[in-house]
C-alpha atoms as a PDB file:
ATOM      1  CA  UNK A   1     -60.505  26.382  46.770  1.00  0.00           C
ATOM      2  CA  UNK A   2     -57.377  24.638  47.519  1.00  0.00           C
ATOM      3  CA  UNK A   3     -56.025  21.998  44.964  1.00  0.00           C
ATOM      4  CA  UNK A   4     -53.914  20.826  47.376  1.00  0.00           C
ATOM      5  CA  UNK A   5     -53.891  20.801  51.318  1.00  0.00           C
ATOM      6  CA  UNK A   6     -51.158  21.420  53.776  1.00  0.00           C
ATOM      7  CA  UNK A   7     -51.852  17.777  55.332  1.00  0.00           C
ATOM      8  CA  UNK A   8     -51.330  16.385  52.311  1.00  0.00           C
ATOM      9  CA  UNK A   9     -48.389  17.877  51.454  1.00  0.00           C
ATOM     10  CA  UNK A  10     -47.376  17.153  55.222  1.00  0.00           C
ATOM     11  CA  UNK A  11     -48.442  13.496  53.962  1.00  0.00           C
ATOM     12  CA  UNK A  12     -46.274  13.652  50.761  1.00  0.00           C
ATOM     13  CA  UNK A  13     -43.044  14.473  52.434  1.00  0.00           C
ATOM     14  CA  UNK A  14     -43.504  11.729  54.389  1.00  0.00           C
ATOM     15  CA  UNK A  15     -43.824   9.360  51.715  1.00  0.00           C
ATOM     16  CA  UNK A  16     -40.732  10.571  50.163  1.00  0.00           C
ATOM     17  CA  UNK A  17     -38.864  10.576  53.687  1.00  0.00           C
ATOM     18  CA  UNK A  18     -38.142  14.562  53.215  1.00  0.00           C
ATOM     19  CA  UNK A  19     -37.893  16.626  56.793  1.00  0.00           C
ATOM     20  CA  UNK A  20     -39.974  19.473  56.624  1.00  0.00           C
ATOM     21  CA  UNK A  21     -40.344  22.604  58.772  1.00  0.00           C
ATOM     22  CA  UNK A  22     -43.779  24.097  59.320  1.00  0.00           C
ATOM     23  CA  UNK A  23     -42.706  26.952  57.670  1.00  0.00           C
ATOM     24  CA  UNK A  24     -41.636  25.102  54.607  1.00  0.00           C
ATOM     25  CA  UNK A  25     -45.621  23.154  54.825  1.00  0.00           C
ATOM     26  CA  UNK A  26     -47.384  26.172  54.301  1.00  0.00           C
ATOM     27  CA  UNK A  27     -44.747  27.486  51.590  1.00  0.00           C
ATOM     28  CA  UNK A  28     -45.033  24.555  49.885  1.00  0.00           C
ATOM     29  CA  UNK A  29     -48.916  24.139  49.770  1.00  0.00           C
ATOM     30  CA  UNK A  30     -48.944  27.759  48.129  1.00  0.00           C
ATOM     31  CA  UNK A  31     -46.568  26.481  45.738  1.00  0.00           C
ATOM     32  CA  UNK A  32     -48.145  23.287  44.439  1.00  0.00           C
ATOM     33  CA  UNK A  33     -51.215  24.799  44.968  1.00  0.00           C
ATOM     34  CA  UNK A  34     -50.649  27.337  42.439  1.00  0.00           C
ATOM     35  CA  UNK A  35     -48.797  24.393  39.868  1.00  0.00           C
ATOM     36  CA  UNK A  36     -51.689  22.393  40.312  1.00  0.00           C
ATOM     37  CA  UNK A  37     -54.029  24.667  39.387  1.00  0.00           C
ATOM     38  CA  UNK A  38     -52.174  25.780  36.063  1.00  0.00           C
ATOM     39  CA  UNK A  39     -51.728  22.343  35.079  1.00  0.00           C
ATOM     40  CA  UNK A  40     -55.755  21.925  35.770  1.00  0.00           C
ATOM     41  CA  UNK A  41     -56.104  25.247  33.343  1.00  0.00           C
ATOM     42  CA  UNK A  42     -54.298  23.434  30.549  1.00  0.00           C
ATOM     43  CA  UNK A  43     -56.692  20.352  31.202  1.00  0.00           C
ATOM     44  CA  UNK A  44     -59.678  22.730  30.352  1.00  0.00           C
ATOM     45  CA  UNK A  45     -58.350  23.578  26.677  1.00  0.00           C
ATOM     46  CA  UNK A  46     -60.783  22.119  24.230  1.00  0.00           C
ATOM     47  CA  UNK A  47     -58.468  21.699  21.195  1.00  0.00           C
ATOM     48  CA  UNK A  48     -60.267  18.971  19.294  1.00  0.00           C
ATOM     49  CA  UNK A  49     -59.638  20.191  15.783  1.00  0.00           C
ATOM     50  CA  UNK A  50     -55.949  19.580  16.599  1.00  0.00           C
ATOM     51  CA  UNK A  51     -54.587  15.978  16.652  1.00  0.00           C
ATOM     52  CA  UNK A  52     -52.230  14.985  19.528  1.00  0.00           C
ATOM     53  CA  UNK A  53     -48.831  14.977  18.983  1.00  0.00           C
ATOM     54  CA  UNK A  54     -45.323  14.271  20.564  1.00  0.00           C
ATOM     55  CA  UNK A  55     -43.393  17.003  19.231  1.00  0.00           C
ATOM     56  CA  UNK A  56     -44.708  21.091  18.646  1.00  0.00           C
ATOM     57  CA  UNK A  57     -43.031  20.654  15.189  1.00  0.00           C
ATOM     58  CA  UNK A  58     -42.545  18.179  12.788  1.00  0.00           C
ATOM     59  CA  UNK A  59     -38.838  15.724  13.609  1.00  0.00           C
ATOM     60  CA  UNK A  60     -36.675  15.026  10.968  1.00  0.00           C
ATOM     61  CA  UNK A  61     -34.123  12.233  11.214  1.00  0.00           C
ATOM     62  CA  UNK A  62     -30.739  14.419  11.838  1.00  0.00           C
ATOM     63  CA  UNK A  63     -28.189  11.103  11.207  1.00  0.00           C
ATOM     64  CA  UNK A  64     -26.060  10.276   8.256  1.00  0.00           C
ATOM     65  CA  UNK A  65     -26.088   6.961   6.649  1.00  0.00           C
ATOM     66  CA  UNK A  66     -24.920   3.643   9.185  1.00  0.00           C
ATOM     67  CA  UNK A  67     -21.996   2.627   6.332  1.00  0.00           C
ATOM     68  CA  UNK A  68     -19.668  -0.029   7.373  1.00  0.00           C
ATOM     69  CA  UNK A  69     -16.173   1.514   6.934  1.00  0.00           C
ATOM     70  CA  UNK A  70     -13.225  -0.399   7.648  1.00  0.00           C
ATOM     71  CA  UNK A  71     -11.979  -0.312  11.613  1.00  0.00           C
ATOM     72  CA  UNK A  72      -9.457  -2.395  13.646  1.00  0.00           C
ATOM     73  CA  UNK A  73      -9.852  -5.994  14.141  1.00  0.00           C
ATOM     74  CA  UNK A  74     -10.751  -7.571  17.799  1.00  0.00           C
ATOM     75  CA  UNK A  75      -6.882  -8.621  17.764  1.00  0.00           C
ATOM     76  CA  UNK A  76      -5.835  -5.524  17.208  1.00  0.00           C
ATOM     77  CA  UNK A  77      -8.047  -3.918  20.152  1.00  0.00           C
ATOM     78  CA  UNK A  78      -6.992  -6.272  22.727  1.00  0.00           C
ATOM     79  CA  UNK A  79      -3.171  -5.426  21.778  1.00  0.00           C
ATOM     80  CA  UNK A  80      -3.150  -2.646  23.379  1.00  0.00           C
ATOM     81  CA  UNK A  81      -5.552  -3.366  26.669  1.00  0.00           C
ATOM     82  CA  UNK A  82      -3.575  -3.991  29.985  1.00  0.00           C
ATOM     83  CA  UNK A  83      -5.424  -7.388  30.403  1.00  0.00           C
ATOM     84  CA  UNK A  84      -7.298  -9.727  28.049  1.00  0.00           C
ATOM     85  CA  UNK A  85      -8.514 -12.559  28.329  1.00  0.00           C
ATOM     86  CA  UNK A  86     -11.171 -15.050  26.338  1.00  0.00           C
ATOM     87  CA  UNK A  87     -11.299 -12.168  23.821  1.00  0.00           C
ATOM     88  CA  UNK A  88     -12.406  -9.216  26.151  1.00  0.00           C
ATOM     89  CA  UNK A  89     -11.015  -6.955  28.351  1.00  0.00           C
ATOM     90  CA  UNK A  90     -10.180  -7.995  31.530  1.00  0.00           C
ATOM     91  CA  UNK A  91     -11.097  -5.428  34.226  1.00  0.00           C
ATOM     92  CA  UNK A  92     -10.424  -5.169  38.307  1.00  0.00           C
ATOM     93  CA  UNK A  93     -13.494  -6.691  40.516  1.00  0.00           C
ATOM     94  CA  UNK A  94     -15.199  -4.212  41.997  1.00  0.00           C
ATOM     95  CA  UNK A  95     -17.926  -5.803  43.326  1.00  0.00           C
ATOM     96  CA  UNK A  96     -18.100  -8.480  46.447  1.00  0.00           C
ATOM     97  CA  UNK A  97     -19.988 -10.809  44.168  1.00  0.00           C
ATOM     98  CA  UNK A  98     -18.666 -14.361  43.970  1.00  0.00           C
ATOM     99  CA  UNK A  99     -17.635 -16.014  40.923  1.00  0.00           C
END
């Protein structure tokens, strides 16, 4: 039996407004037909003794240390920008919105 039917793959490519041959229905239907039934296989695992998890192996945190070290001051940012102005960088418009 089918998982999935050629009408309602015909039915999903319409709801995501994708043009379709015939040729590319039936291919298709074979395809998620045979995806949908492998992800169904996985469903019928019975792994009880074995908690879920997010990760296959345990995560350990990978980053150093957030120290504050020194850096340049705001002034001394905006010294060297094109445009400033109120403390920020002043940038082109780029969108029609009005102000």
């Amino acid at each position: 039996m089918s998982a999935i039917s050629r009408e309602e793959v015909a039915h999903l490519a319409r709801l995501s407004r994708l043009a379709v041959t015939e040729e590319e229905l039936d291919r298709f239907a074979g395809q998620l037909d045979v995806i949908l039934q492998s992800v169904a296989r996985v469903g019928e695992v019975t792994a009880e003794d074995i908690p879920p998890t997010s990760h296959s192996v345990p995560l350990t945190n990978v980053y150093r240390d957030d120290v504050v070290q020194p850096c340049l001051t705001p002034d001394e940012v905006l010294a060297g920008a094109p445009d400033q102005a109120e403390g920020r960088f002043r940038v082109p418009r780029i969108l029609d919105e009005e102000e």
